[in-house]
N, C-alpha and C. Protein backbone atom coordinates (compact mmCIF):
# COMPACT_ATOMS: atom_id res chain seq x y z
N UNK A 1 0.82 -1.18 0.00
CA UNK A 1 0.00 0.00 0.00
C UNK A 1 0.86 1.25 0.00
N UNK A 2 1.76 1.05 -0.02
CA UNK A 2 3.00 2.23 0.48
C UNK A 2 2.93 3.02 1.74
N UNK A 3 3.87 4.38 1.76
CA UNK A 3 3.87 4.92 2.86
C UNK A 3 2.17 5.00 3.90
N UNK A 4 2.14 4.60 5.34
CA UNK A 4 0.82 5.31 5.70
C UNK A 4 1.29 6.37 6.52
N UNK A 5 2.28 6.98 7.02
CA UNK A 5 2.58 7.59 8.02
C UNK A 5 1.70 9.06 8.20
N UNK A 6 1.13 9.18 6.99
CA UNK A 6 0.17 10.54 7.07
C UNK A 6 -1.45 9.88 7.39
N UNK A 7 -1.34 8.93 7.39
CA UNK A 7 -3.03 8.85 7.60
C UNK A 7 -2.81 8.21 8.76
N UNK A 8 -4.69 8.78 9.35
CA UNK A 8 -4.79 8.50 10.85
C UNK A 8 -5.62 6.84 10.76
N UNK A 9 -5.89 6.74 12.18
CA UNK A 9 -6.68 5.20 12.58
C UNK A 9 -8.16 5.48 13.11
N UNK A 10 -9.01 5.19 12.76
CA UNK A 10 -10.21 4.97 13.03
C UNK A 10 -11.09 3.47 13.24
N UNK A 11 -12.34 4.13 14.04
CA UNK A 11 -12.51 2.66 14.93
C UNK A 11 -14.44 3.19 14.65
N UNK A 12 -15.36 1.99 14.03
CA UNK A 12 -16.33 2.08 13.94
C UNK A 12 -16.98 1.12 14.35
N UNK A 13 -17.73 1.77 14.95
CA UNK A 13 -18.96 0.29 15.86
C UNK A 13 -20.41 0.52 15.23
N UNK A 14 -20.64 -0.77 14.68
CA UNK A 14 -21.66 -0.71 13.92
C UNK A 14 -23.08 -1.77 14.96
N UNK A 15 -24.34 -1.27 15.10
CA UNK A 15 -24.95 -2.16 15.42
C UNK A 15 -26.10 -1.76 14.47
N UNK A 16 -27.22 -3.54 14.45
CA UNK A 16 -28.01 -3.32 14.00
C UNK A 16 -29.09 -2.14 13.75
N UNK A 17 -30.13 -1.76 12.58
CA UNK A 17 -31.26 -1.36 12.91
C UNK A 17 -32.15 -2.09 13.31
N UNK A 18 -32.57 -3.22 13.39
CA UNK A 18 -33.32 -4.04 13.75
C UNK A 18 -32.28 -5.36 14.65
N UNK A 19 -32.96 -5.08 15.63
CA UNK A 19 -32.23 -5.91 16.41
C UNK A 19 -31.94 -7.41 16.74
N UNK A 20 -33.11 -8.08 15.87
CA UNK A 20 -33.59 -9.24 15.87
C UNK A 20 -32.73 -9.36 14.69
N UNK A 21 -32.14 -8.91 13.25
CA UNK A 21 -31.54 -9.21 12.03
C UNK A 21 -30.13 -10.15 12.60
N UNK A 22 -29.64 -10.11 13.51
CA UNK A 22 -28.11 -10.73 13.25
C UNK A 22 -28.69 -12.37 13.04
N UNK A 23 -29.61 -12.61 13.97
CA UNK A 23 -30.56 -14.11 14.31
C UNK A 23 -31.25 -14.55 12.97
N UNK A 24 -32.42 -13.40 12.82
CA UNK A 24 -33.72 -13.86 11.93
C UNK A 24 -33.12 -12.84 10.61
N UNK A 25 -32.19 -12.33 9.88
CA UNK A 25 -32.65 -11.87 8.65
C UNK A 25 -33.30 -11.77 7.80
N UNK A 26 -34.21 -11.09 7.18
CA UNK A 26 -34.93 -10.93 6.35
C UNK A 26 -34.18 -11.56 4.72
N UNK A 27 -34.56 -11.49 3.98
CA UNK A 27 -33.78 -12.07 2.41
C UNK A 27 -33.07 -10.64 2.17
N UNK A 28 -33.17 -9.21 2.17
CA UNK A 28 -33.18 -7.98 1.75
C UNK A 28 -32.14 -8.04 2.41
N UNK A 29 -32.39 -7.83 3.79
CA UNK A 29 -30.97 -7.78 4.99
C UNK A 29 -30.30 -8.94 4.79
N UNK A 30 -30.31 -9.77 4.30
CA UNK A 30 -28.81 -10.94 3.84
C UNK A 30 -28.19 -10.88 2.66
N UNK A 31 -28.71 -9.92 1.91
CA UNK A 31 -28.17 -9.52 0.61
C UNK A 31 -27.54 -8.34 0.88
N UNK A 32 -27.78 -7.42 1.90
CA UNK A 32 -27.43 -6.27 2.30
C UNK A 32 -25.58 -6.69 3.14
N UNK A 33 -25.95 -7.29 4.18
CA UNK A 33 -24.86 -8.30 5.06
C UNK A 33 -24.00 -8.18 3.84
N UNK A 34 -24.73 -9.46 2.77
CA UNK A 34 -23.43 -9.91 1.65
C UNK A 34 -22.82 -8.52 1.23
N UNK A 35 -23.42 -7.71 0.65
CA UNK A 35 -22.52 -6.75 -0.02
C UNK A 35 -21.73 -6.30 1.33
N UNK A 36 -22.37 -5.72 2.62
CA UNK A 36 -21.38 -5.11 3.11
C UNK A 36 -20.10 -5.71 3.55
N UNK A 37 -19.94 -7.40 3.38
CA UNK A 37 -18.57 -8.04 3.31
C UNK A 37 -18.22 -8.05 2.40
N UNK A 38 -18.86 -7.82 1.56
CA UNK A 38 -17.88 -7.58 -0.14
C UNK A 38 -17.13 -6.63 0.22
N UNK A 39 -18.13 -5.49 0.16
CA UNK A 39 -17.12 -3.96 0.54
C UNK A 39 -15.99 -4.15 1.68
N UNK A 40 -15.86 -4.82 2.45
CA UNK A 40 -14.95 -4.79 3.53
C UNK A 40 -13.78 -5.74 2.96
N UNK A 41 -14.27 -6.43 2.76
CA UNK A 41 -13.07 -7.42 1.28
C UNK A 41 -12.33 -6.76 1.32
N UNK A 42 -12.57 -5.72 0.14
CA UNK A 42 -12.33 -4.93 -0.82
C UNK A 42 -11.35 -3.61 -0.09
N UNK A 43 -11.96 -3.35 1.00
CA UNK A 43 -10.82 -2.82 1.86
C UNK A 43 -10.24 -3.27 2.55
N UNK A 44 -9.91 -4.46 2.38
CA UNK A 44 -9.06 -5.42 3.13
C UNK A 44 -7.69 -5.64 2.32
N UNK A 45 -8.53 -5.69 1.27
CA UNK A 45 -7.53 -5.89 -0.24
C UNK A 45 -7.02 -4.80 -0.73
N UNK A 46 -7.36 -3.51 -0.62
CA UNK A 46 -6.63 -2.24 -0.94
C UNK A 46 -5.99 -1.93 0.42
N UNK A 47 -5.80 -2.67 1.42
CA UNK A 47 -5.02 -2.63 2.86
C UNK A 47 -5.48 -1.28 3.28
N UNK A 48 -6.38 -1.04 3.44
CA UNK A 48 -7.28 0.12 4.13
C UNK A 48 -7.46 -0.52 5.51
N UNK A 49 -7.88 -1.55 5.45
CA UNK A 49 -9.10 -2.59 6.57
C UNK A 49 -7.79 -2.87 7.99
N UNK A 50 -7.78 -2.70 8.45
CA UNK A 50 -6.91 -3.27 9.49
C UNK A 50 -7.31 -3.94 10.25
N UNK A 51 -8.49 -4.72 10.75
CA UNK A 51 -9.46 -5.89 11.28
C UNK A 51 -10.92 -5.12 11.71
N UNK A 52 -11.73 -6.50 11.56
CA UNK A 52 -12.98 -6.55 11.09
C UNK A 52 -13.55 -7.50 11.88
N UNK A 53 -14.74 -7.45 13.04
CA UNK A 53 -15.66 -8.56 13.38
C UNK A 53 -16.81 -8.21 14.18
N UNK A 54 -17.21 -8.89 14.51
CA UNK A 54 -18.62 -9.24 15.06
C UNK A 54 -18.86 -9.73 16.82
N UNK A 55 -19.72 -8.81 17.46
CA UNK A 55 -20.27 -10.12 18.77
C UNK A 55 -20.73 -11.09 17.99
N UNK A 56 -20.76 -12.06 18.89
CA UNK A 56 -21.72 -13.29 18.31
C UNK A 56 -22.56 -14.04 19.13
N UNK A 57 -23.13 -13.09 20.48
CA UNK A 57 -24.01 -13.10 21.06
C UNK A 57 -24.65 -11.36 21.33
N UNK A 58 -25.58 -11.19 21.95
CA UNK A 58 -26.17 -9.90 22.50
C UNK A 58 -25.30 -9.08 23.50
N UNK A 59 -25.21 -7.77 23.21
CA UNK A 59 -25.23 -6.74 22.30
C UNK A 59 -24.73 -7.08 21.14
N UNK A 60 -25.73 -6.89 19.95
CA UNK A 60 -25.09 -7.42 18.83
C UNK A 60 -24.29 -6.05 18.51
N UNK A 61 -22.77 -5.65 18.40
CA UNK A 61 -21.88 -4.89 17.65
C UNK A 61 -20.86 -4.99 16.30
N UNK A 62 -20.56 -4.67 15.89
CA UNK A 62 -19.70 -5.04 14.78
C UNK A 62 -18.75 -3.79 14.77
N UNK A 63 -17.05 -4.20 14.43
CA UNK A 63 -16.30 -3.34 14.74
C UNK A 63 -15.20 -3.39 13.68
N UNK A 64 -15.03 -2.19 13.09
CA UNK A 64 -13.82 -2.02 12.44
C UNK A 64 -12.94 -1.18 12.28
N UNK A 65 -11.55 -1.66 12.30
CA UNK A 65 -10.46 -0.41 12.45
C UNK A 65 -10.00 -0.16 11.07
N UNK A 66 -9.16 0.92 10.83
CA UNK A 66 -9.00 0.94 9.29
C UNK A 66 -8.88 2.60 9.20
N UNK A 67 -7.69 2.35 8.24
CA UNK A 67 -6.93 3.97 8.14
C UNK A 67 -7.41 4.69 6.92
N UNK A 68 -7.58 6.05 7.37
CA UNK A 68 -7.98 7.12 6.58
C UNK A 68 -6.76 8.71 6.09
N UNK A 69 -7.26 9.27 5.32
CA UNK A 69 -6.20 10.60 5.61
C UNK A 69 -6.81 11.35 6.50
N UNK A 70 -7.96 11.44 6.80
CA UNK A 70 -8.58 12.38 7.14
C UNK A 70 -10.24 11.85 7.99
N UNK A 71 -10.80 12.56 8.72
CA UNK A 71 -11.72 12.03 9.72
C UNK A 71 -12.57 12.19 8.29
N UNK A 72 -12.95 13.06 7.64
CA UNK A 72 -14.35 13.17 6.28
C UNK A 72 -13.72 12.00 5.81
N UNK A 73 -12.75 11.65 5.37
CA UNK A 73 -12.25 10.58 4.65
C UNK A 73 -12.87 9.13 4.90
N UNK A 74 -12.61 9.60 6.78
CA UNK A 74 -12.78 7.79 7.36
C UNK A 74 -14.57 7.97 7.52
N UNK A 75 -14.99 8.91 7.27
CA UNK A 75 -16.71 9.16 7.41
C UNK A 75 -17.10 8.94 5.79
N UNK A 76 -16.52 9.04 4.79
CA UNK A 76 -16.77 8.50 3.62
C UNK A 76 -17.02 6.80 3.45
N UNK A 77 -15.44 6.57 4.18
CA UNK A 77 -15.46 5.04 3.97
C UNK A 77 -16.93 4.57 4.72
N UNK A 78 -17.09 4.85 6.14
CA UNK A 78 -18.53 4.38 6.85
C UNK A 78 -19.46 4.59 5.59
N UNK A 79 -19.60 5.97 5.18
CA UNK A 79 -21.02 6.33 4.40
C UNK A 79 -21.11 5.58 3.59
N UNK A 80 -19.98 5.01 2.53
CA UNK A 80 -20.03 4.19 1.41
C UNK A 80 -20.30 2.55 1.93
N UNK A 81 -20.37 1.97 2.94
CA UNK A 81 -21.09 0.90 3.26
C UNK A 81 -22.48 0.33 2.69
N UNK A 82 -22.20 -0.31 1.83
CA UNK A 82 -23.58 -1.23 1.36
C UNK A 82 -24.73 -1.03 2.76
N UNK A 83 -24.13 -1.48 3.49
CA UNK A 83 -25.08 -1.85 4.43
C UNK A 83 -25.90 -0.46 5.46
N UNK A 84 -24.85 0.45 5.69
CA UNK A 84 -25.36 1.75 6.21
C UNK A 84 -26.18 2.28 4.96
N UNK A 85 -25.68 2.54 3.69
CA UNK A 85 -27.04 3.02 2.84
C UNK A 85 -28.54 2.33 2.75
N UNK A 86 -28.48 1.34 2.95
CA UNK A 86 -29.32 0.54 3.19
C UNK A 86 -30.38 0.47 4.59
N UNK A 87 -29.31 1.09 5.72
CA UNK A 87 -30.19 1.64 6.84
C UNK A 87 -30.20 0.35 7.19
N UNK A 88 -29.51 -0.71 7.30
CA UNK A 88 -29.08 -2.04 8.33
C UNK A 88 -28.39 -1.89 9.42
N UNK A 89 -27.34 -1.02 9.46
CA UNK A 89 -27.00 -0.54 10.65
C UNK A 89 -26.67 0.96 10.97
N UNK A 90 -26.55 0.99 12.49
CA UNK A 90 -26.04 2.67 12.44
C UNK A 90 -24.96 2.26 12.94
N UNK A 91 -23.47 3.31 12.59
CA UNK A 91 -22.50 3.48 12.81
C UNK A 91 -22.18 4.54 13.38
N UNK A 92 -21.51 4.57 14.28
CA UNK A 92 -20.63 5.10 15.01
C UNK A 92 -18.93 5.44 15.26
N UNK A 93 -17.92 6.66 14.79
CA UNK A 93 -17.22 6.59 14.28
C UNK A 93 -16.19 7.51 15.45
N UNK A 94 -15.16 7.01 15.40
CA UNK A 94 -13.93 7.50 16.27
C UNK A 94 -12.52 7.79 15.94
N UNK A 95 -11.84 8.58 16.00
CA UNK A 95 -10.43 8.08 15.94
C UNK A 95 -9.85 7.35 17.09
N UNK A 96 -9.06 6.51 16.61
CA UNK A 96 -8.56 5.61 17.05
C UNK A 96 -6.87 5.33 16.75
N UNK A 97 -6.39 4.61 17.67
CA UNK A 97 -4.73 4.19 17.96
C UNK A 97 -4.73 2.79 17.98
N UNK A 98 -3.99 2.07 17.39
CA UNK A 98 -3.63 0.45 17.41
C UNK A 98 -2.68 0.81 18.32
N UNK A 99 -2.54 0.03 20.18
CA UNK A 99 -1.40 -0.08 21.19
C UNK A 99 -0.77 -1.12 20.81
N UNK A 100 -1.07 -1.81 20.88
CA UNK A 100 -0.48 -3.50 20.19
C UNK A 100 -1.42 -4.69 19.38
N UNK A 101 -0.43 -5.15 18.92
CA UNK A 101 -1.46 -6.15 17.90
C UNK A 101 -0.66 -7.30 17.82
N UNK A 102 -1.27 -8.40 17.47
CA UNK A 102 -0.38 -9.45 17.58
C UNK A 102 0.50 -9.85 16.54
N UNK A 103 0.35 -9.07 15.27
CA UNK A 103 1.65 -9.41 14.09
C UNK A 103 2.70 -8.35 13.74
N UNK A 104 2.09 -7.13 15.07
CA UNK A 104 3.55 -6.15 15.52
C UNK A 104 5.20 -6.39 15.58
């Protein structure tokens, strides 16, 4: 990906709009899901994504870190989510610091 030393770290917590979807999805909301792991792929693969997951019990959250130049920047990447246009989840957005990681 080359140099990142100018872009910052951001940290987004995503939870459902419907709270019952992580369990019971609708067909709409599992097509929605699919794209929004496409898209996260995809910034995984342009090394944007710096990790990506899920509770997998209640509070259902979903969390991802992943570098931007700029806070509008890292509020683009959220906005462009399959799944937030879609109104599947709301997100919540921070800057953020990686302290340690385990392939440091």
């Amino acid at each position: 990906m080359g140099d990142t030393t100018d872009r910052q770290q951001f940290v987004c917590f995503l939870e459902p709009a419907r709270d019952a979807m992580p369990e019971d999805p609708t067909p709409e909301e599992a097509a929605g899901v699919r794209a929004h792991f496409e898209y996260y792929t995809g910034l995984h693969e342009a090394g944007t994504l710096i990790l990506a997951g899920r509770t997998l019990e209640r509070p259902w959250v979903g969390v991802f870190v992943f570098e931007a130049a700029s806070r509008e920047a890292a509020q683009r990447v959220v906005d462009q989510d399959p799944a937030i246009i879609a109104g599947l989840f709301k997100a919540r957005l921070q800057p953020y610091r990686v302290a340690l990681a385990r392939d440091q």
